[in-house]
N, C-alpha and C. Protein backbone atom coordinates (compact mmCIF):
# COMPACT_ATOMS: atom_id res chain seq x y z
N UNK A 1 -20.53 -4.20 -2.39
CA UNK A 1 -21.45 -4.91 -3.21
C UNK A 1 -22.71 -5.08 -2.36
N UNK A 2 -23.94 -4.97 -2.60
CA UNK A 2 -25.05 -5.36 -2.38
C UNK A 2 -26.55 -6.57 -3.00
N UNK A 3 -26.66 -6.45 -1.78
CA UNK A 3 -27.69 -7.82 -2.20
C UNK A 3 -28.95 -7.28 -2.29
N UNK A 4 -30.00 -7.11 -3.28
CA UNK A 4 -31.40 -6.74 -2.96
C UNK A 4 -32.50 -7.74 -3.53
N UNK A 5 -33.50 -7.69 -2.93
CA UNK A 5 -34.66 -8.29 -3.58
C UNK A 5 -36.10 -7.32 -3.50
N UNK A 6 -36.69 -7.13 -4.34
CA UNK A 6 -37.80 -6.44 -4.30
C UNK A 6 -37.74 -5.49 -3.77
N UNK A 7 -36.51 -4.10 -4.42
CA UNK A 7 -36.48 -2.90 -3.77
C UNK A 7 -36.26 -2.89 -2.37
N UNK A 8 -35.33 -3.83 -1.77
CA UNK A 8 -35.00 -3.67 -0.07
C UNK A 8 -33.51 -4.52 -0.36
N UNK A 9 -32.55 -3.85 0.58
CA UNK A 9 -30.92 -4.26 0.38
C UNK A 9 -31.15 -5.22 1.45
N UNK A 10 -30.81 -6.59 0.88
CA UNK A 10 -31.01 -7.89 1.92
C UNK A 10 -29.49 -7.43 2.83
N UNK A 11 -28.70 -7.56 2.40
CA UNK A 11 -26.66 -7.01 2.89
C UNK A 11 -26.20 -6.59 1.88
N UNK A 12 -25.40 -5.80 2.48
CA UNK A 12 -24.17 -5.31 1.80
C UNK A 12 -22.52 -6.17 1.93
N UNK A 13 -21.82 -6.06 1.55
CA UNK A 13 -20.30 -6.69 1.36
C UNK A 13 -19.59 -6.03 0.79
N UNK A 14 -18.05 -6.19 1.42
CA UNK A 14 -17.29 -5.41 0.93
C UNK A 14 -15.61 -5.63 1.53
N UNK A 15 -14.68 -5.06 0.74
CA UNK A 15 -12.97 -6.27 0.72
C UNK A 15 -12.32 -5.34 0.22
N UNK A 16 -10.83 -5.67 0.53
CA UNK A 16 -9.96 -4.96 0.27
C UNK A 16 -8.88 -5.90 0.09
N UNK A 17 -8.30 -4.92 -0.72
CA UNK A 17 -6.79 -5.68 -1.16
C UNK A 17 -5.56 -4.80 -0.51
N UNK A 18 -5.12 -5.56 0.12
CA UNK A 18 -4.06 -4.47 1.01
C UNK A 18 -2.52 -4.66 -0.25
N UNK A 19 -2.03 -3.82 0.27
CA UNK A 19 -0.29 -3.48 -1.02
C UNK A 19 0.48 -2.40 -0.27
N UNK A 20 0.96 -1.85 -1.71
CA UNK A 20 1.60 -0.54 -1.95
C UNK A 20 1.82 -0.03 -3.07
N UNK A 21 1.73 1.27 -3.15
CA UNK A 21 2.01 1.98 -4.42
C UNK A 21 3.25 2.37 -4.51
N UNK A 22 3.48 2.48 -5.59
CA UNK A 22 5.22 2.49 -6.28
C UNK A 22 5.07 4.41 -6.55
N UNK A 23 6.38 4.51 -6.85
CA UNK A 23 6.18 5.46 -8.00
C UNK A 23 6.44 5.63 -9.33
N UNK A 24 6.68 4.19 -9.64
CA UNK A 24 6.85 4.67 -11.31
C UNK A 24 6.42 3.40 -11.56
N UNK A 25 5.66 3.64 -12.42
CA UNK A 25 4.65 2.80 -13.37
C UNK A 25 5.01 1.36 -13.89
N UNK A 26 4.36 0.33 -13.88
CA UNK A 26 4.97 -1.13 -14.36
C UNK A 26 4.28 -1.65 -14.71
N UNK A 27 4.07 -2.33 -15.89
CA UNK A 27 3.38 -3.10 -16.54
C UNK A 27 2.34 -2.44 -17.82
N UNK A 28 1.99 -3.22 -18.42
CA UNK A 28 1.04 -2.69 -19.61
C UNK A 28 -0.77 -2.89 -19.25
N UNK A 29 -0.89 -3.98 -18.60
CA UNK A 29 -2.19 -4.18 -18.42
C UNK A 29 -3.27 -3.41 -17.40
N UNK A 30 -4.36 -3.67 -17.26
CA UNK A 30 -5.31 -3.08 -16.13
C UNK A 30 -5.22 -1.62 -16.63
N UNK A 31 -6.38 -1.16 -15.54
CA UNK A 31 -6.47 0.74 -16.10
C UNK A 31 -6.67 1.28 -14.71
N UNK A 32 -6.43 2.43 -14.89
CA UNK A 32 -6.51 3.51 -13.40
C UNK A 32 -5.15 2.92 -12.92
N UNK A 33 -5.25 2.84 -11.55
CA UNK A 33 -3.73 2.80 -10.84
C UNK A 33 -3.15 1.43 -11.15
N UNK A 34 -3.31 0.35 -11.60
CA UNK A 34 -3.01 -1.17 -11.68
C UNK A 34 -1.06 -1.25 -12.36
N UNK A 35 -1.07 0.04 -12.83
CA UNK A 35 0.56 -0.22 -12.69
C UNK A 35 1.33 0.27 -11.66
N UNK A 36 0.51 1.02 -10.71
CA UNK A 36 1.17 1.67 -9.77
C UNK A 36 1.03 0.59 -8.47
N UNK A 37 0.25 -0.21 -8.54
CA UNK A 37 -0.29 -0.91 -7.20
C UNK A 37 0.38 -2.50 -7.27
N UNK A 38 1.25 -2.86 -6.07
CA UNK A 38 1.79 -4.19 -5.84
C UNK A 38 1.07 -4.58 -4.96
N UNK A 39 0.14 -5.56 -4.64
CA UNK A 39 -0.58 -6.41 -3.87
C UNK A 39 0.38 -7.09 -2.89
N UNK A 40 0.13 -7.11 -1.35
CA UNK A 40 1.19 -7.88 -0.43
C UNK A 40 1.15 -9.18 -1.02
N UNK A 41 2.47 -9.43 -0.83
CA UNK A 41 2.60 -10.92 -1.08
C UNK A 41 3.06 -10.97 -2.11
N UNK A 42 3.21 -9.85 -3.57
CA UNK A 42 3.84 -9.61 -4.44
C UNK A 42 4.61 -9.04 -4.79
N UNK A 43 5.65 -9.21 -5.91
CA UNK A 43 6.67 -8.28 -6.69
C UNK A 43 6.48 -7.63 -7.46
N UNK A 44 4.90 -8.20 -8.55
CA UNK A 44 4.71 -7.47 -9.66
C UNK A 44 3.08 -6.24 -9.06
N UNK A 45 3.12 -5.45 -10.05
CA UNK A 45 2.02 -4.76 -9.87
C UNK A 45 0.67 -5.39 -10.64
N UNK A 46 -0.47 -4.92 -10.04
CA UNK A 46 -1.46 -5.15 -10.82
C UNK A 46 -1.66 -5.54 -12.55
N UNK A 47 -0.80 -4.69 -13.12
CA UNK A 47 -0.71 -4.23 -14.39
C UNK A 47 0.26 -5.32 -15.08
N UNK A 48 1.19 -5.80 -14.17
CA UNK A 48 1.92 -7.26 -14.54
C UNK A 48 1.42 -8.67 -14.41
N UNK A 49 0.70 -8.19 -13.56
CA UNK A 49 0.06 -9.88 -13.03
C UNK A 49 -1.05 -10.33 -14.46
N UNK A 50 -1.17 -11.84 -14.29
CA UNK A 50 -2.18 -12.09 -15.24
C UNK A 50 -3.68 -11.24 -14.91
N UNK A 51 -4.50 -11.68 -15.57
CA UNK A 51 -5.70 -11.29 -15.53
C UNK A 51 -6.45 -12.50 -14.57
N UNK A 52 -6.04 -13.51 -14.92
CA UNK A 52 -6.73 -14.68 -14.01
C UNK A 52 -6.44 -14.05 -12.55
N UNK A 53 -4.83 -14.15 -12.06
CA UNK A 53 -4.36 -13.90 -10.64
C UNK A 53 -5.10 -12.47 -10.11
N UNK A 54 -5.05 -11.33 -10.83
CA UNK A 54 -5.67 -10.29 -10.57
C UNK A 54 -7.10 -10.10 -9.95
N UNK A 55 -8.21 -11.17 -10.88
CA UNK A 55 -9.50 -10.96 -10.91
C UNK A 55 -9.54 -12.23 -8.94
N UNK A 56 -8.39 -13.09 -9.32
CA UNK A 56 -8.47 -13.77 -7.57
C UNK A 56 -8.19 -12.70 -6.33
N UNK A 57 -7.41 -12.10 -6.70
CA UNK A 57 -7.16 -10.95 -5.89
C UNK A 57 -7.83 -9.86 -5.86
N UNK A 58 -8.65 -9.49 -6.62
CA UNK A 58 -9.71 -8.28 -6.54
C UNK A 58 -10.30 -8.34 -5.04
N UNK A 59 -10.74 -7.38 -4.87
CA UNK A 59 -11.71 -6.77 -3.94
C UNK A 59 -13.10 -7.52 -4.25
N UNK A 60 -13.25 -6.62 -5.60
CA UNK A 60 -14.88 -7.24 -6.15
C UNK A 60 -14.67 -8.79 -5.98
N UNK A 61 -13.99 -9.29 -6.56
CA UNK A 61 -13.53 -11.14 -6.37
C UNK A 61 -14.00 -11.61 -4.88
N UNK A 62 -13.48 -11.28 -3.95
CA UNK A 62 -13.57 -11.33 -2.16
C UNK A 62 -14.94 -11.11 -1.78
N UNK A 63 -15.42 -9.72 -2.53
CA UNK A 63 -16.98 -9.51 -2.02
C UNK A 63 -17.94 -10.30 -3.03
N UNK A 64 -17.41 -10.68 -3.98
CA UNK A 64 -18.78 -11.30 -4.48
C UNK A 64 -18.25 -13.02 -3.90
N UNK A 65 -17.45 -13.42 -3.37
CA UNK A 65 -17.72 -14.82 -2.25
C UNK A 65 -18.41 -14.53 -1.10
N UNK A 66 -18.18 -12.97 -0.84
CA UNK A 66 -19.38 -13.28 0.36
C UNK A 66 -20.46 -13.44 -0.01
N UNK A 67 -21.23 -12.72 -0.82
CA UNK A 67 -22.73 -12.57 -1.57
C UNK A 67 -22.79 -14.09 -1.85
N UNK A 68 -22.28 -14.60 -2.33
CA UNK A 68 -22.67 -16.28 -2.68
C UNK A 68 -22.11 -16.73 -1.27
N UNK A 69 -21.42 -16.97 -0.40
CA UNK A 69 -21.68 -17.67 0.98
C UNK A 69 -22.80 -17.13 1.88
N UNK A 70 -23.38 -15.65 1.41
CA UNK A 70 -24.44 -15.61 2.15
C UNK A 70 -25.49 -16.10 1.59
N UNK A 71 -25.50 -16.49 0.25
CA UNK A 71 -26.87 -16.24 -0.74
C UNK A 71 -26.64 -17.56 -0.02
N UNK A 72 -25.70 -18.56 -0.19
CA UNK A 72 -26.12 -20.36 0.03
C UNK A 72 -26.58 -20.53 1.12
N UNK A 73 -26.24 -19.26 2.48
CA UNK A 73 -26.83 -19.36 3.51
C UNK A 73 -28.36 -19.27 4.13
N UNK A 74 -28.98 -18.29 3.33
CA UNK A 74 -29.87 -17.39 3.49
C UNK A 74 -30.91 -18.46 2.56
């Protein structure tokens, strides 16, 4: 994720969600790999979990707290 103002990238940010991939598919929800992918710390895959728990666990979720702990900083 990036931060710009007036055509210049103030920072960039960026997160990961560490897991594992399965091989056979679980759940109905999310798109692309989200039935294949169990987040550490979990049993269910992406594709099982709510949408609330998911969007806490995102990547994008992680990097856009940095962008707002830097924006409050800056």
């Amino acid at each position: 994720m990036a931060m710009a103002r007036d055509n210049m990238v103030m920072a960039t940010f960026d997160s990961t969600v560490e897991g594992v991939i399965i091989e056979e598919e679980r759940g109905e929800g999310g798109f692309g790999y989200d039935a294949l992918f169990v987040p550490e710390g979990y049993e269910k895959t992406f594709a099982e979990l709510s949408a609330e728990t998911k969007n806490q666990l995102s990547h994008r979720a992680r990097a856009l707290d940095e962008v707002v702990s830097f924006w409050g900083n800056g």
